[in-house]
PDB file of N, CA and C in Angstrom:
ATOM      1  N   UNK A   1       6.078   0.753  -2.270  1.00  0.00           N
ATOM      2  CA  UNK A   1       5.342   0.574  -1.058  1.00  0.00           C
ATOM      3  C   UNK A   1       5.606  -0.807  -0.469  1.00  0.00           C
ATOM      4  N   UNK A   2       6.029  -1.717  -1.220  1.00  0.00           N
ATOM      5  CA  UNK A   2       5.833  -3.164  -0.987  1.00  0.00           C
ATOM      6  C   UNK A   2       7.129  -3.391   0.109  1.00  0.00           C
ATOM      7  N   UNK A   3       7.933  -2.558  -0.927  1.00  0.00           N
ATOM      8  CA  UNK A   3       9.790  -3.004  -0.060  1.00  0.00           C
ATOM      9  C   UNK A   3       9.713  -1.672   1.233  1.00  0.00           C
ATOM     10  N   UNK A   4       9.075  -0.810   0.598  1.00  0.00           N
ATOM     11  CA  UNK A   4       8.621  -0.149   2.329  1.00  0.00           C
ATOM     12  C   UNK A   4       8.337  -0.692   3.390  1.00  0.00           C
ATOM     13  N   UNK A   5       7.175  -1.617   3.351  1.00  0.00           N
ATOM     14  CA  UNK A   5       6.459  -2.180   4.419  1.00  0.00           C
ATOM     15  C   UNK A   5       7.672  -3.471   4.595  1.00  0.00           C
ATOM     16  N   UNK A   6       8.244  -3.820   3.550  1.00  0.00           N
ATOM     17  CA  UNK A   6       8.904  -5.349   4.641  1.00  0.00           C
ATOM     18  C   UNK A   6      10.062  -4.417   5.262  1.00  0.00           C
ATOM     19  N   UNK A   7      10.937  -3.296   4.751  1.00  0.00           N
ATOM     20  CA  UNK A   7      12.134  -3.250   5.584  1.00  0.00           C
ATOM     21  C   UNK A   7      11.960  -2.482   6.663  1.00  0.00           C
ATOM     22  N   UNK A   8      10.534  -1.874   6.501  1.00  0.00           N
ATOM     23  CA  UNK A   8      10.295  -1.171   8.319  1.00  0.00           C
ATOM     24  C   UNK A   8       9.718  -2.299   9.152  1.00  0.00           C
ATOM     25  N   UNK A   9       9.178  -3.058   8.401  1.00  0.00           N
ATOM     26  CA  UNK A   9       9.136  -4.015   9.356  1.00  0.00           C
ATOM     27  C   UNK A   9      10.204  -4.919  10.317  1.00  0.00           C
ATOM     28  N   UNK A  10      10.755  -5.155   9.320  1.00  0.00           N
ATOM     29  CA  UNK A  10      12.002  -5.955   9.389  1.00  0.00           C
ATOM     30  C   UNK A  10      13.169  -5.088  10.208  1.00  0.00           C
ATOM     31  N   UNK A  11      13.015  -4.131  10.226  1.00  0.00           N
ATOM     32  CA  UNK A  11      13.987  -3.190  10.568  1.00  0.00           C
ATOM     33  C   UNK A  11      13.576  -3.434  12.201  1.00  0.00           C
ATOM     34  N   UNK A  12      12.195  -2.741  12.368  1.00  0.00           N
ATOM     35  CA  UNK A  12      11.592  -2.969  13.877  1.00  0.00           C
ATOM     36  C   UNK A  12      11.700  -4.179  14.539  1.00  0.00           C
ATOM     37  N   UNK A  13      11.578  -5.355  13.923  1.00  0.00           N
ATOM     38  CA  UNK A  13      11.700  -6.409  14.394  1.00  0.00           C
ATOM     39  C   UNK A  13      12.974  -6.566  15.444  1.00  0.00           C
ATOM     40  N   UNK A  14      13.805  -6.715  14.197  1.00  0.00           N
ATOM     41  CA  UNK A  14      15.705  -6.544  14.331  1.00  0.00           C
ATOM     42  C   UNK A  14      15.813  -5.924  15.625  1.00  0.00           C
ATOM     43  N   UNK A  15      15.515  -4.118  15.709  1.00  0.00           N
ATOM     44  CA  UNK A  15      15.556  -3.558  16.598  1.00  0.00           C
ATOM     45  C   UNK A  15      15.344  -3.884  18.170  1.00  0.00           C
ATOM     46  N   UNK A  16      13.880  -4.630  18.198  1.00  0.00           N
ATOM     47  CA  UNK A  16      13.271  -4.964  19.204  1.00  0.00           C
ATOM     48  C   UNK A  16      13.380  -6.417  19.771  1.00  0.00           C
ATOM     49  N   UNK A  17      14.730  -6.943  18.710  1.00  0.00           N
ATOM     50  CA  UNK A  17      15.334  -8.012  20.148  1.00  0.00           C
ATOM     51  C   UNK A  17      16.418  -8.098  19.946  1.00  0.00           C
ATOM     52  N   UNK A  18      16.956  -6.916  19.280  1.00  0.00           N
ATOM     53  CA  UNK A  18      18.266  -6.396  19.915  1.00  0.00           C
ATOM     54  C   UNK A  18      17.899  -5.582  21.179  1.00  0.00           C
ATOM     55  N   UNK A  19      16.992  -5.058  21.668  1.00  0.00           N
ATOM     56  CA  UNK A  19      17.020  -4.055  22.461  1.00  0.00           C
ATOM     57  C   UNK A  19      16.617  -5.184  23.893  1.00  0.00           C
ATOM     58  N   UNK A  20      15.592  -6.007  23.364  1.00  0.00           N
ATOM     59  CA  UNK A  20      15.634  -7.098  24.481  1.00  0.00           C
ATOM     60  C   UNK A  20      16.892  -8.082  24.900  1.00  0.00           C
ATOM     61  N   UNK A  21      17.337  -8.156  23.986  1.00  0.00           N
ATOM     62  CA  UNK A  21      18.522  -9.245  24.341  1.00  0.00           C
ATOM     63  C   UNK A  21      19.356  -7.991  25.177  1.00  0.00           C
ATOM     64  N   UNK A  22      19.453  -6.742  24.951  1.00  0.00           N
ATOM     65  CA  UNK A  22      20.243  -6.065  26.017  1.00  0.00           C
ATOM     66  C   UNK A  22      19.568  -5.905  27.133  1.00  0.00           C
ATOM     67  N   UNK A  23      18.265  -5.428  27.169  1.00  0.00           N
ATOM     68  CA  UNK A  23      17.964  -5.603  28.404  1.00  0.00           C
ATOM     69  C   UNK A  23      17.922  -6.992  29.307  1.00  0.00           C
ATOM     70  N   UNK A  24      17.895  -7.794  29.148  1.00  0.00           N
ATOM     71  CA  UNK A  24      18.160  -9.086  29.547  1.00  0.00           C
ATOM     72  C   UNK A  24      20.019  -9.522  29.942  1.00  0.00           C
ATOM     73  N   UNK A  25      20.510  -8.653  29.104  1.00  0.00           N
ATOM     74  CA  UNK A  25      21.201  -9.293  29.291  1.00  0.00           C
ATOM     75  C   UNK A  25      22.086 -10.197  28.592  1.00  0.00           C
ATOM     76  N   UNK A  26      21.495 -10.646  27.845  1.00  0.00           N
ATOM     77  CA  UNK A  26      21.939 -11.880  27.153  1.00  0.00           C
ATOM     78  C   UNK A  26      23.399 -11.308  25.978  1.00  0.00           C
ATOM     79  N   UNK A  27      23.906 -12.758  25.540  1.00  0.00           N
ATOM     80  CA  UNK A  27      25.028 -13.034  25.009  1.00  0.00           C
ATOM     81  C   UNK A  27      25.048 -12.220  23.432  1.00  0.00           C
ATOM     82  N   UNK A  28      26.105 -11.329  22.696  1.00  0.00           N
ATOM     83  CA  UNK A  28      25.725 -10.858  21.827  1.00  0.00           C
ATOM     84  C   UNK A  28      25.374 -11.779  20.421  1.00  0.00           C
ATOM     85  N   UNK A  29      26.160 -13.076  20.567  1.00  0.00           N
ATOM     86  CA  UNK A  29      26.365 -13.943  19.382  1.00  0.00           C
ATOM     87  C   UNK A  29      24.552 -14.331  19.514  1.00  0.00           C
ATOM     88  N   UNK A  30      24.136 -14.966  20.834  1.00  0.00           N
ATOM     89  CA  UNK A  30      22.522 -15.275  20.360  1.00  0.00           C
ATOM     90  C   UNK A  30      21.743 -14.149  19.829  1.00  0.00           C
ATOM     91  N   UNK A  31      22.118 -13.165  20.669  1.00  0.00           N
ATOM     92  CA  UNK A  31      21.096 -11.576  20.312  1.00  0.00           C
ATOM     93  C   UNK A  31      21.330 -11.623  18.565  1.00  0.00           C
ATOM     94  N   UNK A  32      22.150 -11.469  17.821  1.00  0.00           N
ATOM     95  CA  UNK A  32      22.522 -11.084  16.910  1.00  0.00           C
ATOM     96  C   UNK A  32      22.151 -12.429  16.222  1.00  0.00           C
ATOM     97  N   UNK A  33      21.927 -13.564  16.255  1.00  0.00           N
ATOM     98  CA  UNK A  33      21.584 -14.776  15.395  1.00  0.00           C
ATOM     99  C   UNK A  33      19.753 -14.674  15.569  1.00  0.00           C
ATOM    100  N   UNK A  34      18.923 -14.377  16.899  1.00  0.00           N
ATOM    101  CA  UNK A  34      17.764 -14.323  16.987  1.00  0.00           C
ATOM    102  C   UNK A  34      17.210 -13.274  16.312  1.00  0.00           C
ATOM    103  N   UNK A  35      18.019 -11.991  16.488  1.00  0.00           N
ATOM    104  CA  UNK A  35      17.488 -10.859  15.744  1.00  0.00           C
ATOM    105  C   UNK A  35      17.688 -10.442  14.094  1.00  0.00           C
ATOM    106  N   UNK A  36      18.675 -11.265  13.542  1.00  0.00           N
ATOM    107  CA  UNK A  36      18.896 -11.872  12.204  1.00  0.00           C
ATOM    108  C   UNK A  36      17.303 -12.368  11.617  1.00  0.00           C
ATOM    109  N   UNK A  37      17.028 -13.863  12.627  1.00  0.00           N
ATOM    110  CA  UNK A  37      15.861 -14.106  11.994  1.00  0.00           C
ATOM    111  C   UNK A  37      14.964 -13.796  12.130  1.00  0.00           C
ATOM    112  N   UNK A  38      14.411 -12.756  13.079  1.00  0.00           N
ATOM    113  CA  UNK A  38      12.995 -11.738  13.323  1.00  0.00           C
ATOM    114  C   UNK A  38      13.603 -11.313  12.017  1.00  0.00           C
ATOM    115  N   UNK A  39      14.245 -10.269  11.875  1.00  0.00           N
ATOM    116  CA  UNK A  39      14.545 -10.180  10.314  1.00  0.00           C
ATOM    117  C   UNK A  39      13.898 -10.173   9.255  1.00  0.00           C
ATOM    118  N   UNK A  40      14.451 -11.398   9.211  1.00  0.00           N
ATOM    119  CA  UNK A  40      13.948 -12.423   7.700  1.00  0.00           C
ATOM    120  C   UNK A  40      12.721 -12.690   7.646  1.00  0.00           C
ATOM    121  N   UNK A  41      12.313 -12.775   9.023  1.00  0.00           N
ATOM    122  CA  UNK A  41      10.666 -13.464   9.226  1.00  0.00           C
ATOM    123  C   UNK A  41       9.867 -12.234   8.924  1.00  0.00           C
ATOM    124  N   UNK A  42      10.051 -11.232   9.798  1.00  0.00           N
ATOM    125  CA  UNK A  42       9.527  -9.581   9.657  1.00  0.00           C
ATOM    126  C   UNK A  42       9.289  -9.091   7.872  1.00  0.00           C
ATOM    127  N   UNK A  43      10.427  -9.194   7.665  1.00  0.00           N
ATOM    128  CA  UNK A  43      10.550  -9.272   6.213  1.00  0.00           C
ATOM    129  C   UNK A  43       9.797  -9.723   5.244  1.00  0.00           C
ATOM    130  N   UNK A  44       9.091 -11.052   5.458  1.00  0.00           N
ATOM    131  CA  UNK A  44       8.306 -11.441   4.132  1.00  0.00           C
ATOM    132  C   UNK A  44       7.212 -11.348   4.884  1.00  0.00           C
ATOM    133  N   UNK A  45       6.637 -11.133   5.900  1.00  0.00           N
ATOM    134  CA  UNK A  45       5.104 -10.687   6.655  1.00  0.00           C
ATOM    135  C   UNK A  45       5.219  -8.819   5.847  1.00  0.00           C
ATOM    136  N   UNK A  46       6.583  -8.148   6.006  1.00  0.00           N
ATOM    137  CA  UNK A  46       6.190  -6.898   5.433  1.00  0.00           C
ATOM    138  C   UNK A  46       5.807  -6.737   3.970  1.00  0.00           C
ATOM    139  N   UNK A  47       6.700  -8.094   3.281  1.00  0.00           N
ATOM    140  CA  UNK A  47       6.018  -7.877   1.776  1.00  0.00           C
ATOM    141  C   UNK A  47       4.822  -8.453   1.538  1.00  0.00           C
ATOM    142  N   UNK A  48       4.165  -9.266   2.221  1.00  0.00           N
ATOM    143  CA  UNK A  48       2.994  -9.994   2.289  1.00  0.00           C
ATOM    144  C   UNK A  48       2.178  -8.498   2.577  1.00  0.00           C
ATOM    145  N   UNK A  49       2.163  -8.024   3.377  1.00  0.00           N
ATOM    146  CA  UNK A  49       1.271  -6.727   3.763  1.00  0.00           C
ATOM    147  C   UNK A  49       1.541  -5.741   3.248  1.00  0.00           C
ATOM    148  N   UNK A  50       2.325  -5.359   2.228  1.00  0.00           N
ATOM    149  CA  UNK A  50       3.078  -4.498   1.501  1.00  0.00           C
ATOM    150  C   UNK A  50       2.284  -4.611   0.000  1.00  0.00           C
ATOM    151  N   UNK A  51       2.045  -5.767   0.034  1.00  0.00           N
ATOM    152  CA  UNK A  51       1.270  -6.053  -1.518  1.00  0.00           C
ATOM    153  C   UNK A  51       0.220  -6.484  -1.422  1.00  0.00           C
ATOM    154  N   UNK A  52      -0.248  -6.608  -0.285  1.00  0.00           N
ATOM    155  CA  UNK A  52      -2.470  -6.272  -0.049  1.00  0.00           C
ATOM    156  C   UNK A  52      -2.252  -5.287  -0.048  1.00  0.00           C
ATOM    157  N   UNK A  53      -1.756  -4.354   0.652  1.00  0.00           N
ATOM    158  CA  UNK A  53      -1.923  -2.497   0.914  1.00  0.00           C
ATOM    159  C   UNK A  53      -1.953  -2.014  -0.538  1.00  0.00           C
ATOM    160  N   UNK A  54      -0.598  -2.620  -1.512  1.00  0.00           N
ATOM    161  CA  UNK A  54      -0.687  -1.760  -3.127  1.00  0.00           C
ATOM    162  C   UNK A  54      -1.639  -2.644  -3.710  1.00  0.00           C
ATOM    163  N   UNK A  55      -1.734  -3.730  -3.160  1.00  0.00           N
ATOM    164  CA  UNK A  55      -3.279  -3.968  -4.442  1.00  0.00           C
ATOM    165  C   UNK A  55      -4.577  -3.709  -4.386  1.00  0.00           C
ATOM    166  N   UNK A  56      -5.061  -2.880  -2.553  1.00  0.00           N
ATOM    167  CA  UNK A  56      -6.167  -2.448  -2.488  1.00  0.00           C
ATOM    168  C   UNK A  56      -5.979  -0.932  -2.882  1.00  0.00           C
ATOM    169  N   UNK A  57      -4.863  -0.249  -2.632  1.00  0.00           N
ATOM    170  CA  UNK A  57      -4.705   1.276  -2.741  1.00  0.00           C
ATOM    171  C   UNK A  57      -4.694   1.254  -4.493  1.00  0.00           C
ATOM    172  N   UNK A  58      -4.271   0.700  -5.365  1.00  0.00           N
ATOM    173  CA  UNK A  58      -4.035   0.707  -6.788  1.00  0.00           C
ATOM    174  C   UNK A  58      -5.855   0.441  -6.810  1.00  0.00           C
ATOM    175  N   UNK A  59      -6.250  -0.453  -6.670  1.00  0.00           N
ATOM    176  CA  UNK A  59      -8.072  -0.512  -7.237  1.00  0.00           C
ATOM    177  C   UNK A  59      -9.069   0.036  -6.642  1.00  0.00           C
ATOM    178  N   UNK A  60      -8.390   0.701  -5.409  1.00  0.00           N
ATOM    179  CA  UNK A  60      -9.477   1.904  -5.164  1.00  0.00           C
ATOM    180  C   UNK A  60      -9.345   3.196  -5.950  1.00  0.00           C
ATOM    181  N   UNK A  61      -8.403   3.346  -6.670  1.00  0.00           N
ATOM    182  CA  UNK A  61      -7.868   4.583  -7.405  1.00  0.00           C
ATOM    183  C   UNK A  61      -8.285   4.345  -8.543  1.00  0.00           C
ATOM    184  N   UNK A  62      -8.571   2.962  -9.099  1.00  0.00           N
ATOM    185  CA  UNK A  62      -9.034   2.337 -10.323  1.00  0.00           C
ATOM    186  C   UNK A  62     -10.273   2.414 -10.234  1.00  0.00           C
ATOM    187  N   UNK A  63     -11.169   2.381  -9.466  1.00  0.00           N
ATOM    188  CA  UNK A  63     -12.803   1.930  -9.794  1.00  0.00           C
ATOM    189  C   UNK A  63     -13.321   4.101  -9.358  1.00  0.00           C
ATOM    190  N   UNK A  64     -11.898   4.593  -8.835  1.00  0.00           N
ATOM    191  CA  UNK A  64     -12.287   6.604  -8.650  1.00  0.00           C
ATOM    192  C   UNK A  64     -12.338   6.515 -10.208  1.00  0.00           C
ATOM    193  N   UNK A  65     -11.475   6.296 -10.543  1.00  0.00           N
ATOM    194  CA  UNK A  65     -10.873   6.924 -11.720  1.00  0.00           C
ATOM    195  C   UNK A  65     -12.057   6.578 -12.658  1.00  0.00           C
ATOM    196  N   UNK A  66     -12.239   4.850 -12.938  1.00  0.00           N
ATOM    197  CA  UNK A  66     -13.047   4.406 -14.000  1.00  0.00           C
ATOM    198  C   UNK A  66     -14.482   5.384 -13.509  1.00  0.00           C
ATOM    199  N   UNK A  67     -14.785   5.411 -12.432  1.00  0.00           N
ATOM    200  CA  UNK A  67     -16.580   6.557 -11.560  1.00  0.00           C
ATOM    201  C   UNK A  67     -16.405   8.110 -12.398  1.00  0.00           C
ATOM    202  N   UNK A  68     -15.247   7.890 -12.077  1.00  0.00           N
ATOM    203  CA  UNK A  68     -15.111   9.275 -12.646  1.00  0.00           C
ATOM    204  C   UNK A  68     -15.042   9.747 -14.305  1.00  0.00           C
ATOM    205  N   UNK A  69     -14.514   9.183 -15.007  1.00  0.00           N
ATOM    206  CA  UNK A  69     -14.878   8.958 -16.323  1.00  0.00           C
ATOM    207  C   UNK A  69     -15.933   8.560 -16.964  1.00  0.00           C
ATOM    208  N   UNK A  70     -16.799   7.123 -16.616  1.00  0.00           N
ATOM    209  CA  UNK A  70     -18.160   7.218 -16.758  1.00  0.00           C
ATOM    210  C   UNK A  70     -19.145   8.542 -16.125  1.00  0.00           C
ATOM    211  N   UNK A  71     -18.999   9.149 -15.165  1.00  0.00           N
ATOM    212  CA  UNK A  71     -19.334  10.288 -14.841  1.00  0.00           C
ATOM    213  C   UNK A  71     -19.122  11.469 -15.767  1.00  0.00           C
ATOM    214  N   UNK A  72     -18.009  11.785 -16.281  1.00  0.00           N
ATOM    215  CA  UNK A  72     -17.425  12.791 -17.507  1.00  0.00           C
ATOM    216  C   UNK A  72     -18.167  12.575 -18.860  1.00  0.00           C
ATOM    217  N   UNK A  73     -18.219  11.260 -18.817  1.00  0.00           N
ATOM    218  CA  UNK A  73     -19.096  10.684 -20.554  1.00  0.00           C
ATOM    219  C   UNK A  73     -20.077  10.799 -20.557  1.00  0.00           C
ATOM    220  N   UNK A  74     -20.769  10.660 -19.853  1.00  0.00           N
ATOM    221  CA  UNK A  74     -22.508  11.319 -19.613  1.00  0.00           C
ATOM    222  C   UNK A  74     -22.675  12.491 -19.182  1.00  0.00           C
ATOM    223  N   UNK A  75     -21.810  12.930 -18.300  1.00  0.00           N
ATOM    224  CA  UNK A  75     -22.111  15.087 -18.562  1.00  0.00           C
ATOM    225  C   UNK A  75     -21.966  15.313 -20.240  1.00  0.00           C
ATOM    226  N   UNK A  76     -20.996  14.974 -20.826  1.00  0.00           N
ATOM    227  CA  UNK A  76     -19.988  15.022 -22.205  1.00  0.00           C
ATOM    228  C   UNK A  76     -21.657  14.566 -23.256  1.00  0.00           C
ATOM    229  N   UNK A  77     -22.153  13.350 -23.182  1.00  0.00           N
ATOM    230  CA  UNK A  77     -23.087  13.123 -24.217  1.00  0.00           C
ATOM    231  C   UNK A  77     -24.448  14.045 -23.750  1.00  0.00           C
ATOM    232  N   UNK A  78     -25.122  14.214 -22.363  1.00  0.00           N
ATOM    233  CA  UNK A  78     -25.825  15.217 -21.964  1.00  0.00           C
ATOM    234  C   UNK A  78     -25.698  16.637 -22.919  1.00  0.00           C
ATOM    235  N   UNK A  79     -24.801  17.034 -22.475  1.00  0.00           N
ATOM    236  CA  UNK A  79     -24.213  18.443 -23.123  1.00  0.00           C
ATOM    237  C   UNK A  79     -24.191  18.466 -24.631  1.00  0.00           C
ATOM    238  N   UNK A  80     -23.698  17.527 -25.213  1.00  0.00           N
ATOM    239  CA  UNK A  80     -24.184  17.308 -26.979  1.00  0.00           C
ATOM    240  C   UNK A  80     -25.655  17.225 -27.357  1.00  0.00           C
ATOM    241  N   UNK A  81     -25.990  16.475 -26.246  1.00  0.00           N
ATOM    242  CA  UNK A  81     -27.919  16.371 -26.664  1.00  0.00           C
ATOM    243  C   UNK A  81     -28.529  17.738 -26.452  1.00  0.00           C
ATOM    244  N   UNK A  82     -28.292  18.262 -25.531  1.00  0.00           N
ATOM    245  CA  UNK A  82     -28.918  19.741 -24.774  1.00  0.00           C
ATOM    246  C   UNK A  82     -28.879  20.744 -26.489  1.00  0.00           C
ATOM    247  N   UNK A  83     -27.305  20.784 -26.922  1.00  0.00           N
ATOM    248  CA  UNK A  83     -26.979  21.355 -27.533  1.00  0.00           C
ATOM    249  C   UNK A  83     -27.317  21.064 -28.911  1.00  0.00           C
ATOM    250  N   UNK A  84     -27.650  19.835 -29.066  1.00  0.00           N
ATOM    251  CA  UNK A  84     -28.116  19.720 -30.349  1.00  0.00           C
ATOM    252  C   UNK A  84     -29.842  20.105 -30.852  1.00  0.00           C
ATOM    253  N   UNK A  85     -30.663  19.420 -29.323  1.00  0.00           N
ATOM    254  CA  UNK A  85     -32.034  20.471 -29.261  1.00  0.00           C
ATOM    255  C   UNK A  85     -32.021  21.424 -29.231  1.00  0.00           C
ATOM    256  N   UNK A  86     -31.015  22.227 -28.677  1.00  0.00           N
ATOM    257  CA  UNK A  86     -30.930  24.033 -28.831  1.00  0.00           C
ATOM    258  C   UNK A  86     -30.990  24.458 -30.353  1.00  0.00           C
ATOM    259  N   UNK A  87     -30.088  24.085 -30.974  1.00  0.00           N
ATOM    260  CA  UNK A  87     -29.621  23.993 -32.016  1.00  0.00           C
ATOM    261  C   UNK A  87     -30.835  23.773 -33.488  1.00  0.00           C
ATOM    262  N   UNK A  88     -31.517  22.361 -32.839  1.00  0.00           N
ATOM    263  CA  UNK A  88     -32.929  22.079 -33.950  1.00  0.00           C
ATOM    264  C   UNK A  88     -34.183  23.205 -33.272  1.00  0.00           C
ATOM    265  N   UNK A  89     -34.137  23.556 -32.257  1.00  0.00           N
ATOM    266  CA  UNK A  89     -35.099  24.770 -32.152  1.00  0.00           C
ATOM    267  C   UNK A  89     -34.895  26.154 -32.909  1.00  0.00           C
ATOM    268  N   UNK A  90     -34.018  26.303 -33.258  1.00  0.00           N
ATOM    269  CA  UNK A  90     -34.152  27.538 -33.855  1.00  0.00           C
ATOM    270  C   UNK A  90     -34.455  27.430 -35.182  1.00  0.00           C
TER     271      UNK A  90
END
């Protein structure tokens, strides 16, 4: 997810002043040196936001998961108790 988010970023960046430097007009050697470093810059803003996104999506799946297991262990000891009073009643 991490190298997802920087190379679409980075990719769009690139794209979008190459596409300006043509509409403008302009010279290909600047287009191609400016849109180099949107790039690079695009690039570590995408891994910067690439790795808040997997470290909130990883511990929201962590605190389901851990809800959900403490949830399972108390149906799980419930169900032994139920069953063990069933059990001393007869």
């Amino acid at each position: 997810m991490i190298r997802s988010y920087a190379l679409s970023l980075g990719a769009l960046a690139m794209a979008l002043v190459a596409l300006r430097g043509a509409v403008r007009g302009e010279l290909a050697g600047s287009v191609a040196t400016e849109s180099i470093v949107a790039l690079v810059v695009f690039v570590v803003v995408g891994l910067g936001a690439g790795w808040i996104a997997d470290y909130l999506i990883r511990d929201s799946l962590e605190q389901m998961f851990r809800a959900r297991i403490a949830w399972y262990r108390k149906e799980l000891l419930e169900t032994s108790r139920d069953q063990a009073d069933s059990s001393e009643d007869r």
